[in-house]
N, C-alpha and C. Protein backbone atom coordinates (compact mmCIF):
# COMPACT_ATOMS: atom_id res chain seq x y z
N UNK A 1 9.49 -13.01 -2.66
CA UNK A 1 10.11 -13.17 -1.37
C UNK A 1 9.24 -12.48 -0.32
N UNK A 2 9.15 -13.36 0.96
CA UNK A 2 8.03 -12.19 1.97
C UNK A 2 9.03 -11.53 2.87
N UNK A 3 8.50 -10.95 3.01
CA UNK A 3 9.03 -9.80 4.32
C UNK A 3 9.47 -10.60 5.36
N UNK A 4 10.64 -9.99 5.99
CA UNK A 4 11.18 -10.35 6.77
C UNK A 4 10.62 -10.73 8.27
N UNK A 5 10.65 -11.26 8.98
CA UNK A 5 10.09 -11.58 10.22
C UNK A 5 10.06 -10.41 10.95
N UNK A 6 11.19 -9.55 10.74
CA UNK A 6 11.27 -8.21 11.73
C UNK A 6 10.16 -7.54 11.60
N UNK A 7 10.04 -7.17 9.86
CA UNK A 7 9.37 -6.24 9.51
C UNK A 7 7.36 -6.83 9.63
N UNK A 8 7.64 -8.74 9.65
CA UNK A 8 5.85 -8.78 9.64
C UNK A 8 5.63 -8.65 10.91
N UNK A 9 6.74 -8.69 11.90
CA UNK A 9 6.37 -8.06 13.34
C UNK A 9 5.83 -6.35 14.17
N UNK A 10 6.17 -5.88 12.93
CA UNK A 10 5.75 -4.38 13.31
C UNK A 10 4.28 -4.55 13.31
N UNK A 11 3.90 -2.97 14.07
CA UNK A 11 2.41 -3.31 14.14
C UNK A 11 1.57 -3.07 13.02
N UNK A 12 0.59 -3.63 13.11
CA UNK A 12 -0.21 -3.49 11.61
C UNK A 12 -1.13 -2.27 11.67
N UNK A 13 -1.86 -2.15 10.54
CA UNK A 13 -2.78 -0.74 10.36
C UNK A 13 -4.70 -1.30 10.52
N UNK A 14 -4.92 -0.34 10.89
CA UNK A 14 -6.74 -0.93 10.56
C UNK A 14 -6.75 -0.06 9.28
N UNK A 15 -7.32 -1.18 8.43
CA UNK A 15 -7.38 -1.11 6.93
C UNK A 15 -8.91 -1.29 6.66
N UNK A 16 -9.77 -0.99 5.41
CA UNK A 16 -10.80 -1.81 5.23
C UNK A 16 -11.17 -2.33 4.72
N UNK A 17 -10.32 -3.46 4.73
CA UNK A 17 -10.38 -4.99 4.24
C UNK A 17 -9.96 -5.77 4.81
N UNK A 18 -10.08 -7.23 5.21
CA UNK A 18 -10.04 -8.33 6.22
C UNK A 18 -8.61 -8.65 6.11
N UNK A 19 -8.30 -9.20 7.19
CA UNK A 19 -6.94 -9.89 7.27
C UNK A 19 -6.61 -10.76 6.18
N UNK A 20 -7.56 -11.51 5.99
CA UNK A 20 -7.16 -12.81 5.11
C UNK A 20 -7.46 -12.21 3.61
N UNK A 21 -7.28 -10.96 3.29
CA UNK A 21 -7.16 -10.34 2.28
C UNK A 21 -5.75 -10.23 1.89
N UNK A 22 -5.62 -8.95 2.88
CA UNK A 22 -4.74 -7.62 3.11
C UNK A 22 -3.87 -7.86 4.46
N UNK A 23 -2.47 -8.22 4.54
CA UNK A 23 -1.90 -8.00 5.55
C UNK A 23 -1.34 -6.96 5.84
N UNK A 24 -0.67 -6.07 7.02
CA UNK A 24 -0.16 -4.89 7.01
C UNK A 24 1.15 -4.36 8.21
N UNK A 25 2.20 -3.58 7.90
CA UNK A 25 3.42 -3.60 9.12
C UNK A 25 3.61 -2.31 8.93
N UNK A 26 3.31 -1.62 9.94
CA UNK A 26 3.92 -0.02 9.75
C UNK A 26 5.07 0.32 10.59
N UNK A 27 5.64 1.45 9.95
CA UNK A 27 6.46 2.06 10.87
C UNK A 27 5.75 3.62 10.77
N UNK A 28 5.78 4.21 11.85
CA UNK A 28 5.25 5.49 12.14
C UNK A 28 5.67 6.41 12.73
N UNK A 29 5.82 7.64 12.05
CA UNK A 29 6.98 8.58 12.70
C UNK A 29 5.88 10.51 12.60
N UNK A 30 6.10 11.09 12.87
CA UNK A 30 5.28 12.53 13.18
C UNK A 30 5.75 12.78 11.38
N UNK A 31 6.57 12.69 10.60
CA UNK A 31 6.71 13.19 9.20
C UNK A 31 5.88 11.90 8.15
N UNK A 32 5.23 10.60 8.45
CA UNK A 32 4.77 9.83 7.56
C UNK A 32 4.65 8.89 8.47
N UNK A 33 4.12 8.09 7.28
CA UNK A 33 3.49 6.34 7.65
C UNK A 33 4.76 5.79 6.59
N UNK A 34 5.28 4.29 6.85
CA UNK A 34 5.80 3.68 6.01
C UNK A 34 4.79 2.72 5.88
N UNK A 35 4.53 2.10 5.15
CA UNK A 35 3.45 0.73 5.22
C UNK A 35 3.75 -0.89 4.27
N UNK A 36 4.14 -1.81 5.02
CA UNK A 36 4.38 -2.86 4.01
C UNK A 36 2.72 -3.96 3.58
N UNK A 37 2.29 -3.77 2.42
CA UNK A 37 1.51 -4.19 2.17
C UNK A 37 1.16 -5.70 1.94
N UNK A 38 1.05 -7.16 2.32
CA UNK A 38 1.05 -8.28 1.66
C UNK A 38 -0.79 -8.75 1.38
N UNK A 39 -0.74 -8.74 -0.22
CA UNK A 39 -2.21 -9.43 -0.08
C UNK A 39 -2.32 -10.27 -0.52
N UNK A 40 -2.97 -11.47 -0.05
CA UNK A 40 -3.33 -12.46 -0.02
C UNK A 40 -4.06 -12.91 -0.87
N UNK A 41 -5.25 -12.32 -1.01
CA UNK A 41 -6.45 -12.50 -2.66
C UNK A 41 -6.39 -10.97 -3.67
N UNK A 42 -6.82 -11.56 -4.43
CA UNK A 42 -6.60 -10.48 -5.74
C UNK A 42 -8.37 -9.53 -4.62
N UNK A 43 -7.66 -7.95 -4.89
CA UNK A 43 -8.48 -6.64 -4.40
C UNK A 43 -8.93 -6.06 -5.29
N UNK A 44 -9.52 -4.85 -5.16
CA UNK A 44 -9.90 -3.81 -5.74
C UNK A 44 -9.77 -2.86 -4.92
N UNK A 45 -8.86 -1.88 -5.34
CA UNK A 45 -9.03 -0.71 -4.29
C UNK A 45 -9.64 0.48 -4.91
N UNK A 46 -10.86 0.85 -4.28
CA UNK A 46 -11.89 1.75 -5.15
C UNK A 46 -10.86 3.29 -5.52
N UNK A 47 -11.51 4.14 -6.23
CA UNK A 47 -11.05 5.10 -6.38
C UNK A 47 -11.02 6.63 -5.12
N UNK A 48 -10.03 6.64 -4.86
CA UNK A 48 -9.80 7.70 -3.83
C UNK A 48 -8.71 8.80 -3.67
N UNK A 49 -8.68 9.54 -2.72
CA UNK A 49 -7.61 10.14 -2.84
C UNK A 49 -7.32 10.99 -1.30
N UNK A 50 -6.13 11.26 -1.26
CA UNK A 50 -5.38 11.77 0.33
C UNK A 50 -4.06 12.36 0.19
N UNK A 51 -3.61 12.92 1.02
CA UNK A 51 -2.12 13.51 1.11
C UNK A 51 -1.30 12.34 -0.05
N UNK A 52 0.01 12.99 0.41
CA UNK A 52 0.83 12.18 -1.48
C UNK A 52 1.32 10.93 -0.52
N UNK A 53 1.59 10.40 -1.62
CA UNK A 53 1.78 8.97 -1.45
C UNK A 53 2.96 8.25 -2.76
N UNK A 54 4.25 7.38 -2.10
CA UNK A 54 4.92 6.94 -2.90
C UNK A 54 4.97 5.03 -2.95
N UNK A 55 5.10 4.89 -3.45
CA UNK A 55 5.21 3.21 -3.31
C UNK A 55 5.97 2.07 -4.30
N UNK A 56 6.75 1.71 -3.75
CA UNK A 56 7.62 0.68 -4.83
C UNK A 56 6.65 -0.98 -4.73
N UNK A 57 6.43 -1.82 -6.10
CA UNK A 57 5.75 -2.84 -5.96
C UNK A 57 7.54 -4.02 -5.69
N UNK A 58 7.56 -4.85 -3.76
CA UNK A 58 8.29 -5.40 -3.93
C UNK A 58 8.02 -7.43 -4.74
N UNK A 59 6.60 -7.43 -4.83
CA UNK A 59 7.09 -9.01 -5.74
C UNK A 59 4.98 -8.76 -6.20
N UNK A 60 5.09 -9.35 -7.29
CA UNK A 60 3.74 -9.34 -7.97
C UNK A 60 3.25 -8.14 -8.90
N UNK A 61 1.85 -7.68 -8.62
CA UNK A 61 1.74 -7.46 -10.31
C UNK A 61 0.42 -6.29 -9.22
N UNK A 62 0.23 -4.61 -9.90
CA UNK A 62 -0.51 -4.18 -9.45
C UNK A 62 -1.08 -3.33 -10.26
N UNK A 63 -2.38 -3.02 -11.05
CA UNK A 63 -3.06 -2.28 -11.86
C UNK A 63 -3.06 -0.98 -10.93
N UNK A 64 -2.56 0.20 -11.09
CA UNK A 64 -2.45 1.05 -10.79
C UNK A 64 -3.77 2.18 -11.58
N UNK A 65 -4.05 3.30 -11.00
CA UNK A 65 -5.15 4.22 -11.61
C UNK A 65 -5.01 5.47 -11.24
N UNK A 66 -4.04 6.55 -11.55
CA UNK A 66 -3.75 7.51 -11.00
C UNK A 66 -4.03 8.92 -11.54
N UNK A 67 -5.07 9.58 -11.30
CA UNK A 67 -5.33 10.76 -12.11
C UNK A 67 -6.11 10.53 -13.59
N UNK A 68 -6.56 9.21 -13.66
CA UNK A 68 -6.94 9.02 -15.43
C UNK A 68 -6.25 8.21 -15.98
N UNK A 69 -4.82 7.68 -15.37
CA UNK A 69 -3.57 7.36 -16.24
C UNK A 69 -3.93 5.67 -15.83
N UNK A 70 -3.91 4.39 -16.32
CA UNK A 70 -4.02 3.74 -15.63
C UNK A 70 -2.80 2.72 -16.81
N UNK A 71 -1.16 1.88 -15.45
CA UNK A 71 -0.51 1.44 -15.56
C UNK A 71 -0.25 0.19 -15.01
N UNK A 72 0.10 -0.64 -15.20
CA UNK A 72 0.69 -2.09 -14.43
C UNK A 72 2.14 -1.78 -14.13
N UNK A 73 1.99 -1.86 -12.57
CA UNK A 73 3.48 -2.26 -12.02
C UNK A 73 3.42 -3.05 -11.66
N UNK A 74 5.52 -3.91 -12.00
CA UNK A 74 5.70 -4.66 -11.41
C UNK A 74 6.65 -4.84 -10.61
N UNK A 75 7.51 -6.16 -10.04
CA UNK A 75 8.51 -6.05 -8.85
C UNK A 75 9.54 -5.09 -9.48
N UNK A 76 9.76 -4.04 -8.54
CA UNK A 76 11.34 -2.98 -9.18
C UNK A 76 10.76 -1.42 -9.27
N UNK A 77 8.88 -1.50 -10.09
CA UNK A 77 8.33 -0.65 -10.24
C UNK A 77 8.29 0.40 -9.25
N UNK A 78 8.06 2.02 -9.38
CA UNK A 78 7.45 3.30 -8.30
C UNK A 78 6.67 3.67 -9.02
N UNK A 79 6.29 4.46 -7.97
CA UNK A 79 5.05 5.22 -8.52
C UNK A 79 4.60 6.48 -7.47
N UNK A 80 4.51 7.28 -7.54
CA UNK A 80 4.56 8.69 -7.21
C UNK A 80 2.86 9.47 -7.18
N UNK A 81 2.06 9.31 -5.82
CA UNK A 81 0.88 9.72 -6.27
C UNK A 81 0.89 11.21 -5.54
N UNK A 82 0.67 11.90 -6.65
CA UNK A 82 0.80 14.09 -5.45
C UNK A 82 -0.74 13.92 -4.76
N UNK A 83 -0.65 14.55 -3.95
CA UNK A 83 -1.57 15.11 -2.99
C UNK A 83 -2.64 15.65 -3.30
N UNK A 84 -3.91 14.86 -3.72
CA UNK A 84 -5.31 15.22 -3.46
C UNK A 84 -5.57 14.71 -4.67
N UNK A 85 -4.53 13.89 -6.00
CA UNK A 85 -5.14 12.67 -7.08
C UNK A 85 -5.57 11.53 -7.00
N UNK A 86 -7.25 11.40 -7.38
CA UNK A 86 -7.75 10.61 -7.60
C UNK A 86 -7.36 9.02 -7.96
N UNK A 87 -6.99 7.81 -7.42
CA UNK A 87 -6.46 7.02 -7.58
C UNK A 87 -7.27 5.84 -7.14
N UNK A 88 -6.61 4.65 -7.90
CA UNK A 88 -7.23 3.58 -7.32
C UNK A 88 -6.44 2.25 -7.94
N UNK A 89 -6.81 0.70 -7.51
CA UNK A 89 -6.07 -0.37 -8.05
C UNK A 89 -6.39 -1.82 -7.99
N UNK A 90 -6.28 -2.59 -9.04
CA UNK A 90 -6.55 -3.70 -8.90
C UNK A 90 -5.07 -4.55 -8.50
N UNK A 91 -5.17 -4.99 -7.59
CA UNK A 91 -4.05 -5.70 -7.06
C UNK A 91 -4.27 -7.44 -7.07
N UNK A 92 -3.26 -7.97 -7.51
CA UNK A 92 -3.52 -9.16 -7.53
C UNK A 92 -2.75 -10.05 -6.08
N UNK A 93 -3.03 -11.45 -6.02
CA UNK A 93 -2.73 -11.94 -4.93
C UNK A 93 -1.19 -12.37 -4.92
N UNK A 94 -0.84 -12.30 -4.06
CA UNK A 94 0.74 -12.71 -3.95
C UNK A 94 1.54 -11.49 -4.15
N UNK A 95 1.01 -9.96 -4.14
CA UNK A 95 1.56 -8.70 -4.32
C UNK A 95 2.11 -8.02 -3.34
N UNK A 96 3.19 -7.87 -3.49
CA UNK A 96 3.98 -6.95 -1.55
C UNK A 96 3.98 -5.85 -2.15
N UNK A 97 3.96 -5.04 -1.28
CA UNK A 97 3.93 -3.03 -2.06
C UNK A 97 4.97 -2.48 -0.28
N UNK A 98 5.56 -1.71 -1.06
CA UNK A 98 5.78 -0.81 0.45
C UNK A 98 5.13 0.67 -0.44
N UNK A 99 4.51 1.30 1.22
CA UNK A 99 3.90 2.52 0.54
C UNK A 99 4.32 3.40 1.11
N UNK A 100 4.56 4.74 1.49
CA UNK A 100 4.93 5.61 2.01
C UNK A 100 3.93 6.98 1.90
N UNK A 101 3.52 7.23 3.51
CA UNK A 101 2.15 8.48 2.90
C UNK A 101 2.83 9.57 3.62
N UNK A 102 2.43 10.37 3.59
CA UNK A 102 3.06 11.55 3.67
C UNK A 102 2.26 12.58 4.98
N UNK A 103 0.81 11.72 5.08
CA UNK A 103 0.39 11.53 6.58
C UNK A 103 0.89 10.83 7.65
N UNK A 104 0.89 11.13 8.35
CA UNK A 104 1.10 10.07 9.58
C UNK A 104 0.41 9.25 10.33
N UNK A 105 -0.77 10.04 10.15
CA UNK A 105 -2.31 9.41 10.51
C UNK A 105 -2.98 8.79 9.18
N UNK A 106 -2.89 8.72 7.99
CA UNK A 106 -3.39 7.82 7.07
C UNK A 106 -4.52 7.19 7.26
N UNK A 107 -3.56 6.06 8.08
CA UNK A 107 -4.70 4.62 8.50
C UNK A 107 -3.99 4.44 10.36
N UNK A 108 -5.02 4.26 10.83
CA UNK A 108 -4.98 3.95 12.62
C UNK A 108 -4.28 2.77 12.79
N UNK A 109 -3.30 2.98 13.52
CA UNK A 109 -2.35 1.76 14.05
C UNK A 109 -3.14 0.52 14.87
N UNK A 110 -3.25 -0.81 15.00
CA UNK A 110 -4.12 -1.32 15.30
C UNK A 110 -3.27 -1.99 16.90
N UNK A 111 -4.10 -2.38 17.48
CA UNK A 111 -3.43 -2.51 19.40
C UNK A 111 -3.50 -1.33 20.31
């Protein structure tokens, strides 16, 4: 199911990866980023790491890599990354994620 019209209306993030990848809708508040993720082609998201980060997968399939541990979530799935673990993911296409960072500044609001 895609996201609601409300929510693909929020503003998006500068990410670094192309639109016709990676789509993106934040909400942004001084305590976090919320972020709804839709991608379009199967990714790779290299290995990295930043303040904590939570994220439920809402429809598709996402190779997760967290600390060493590496899991497949799917729609229903969380996942819980603490603050300053090494992470990364192969995401396939047709995958919605909402993410939640625990920065507020994360990724730059785009407009």
């Amino acid at each position: 199911m895609a996201f609601p019209d409300f929510v693909t209306a929020l503003p998006s993030i500068d990410v670094p990866f192309p639109e016709d990848v990676v789509q993106t809708a934040v909400v942004q508040s001084d305590a976090g980023l919320v972020a709804f993720f839709t991608f379009l082609k199967d990714m790779e998201l290299p290995m990295h790491s930043h303040g904590a980060q939570w994220g439920t997968v809402v429809e598709g399939e996402i190779e997760l890599t967290i600390g060493g541990e590496t899991k497949i979530y799917r729609p229903g799935d969380s996942y819980s990354i603490p603050s300053g673990v090494e992470h990364g993911a192969k995401i396939k296409a047709g995958a919605r994620v909402i993410d939640v960072f625990e920065e507020a500044d994360r990724y730059p609001i785009k407009g």
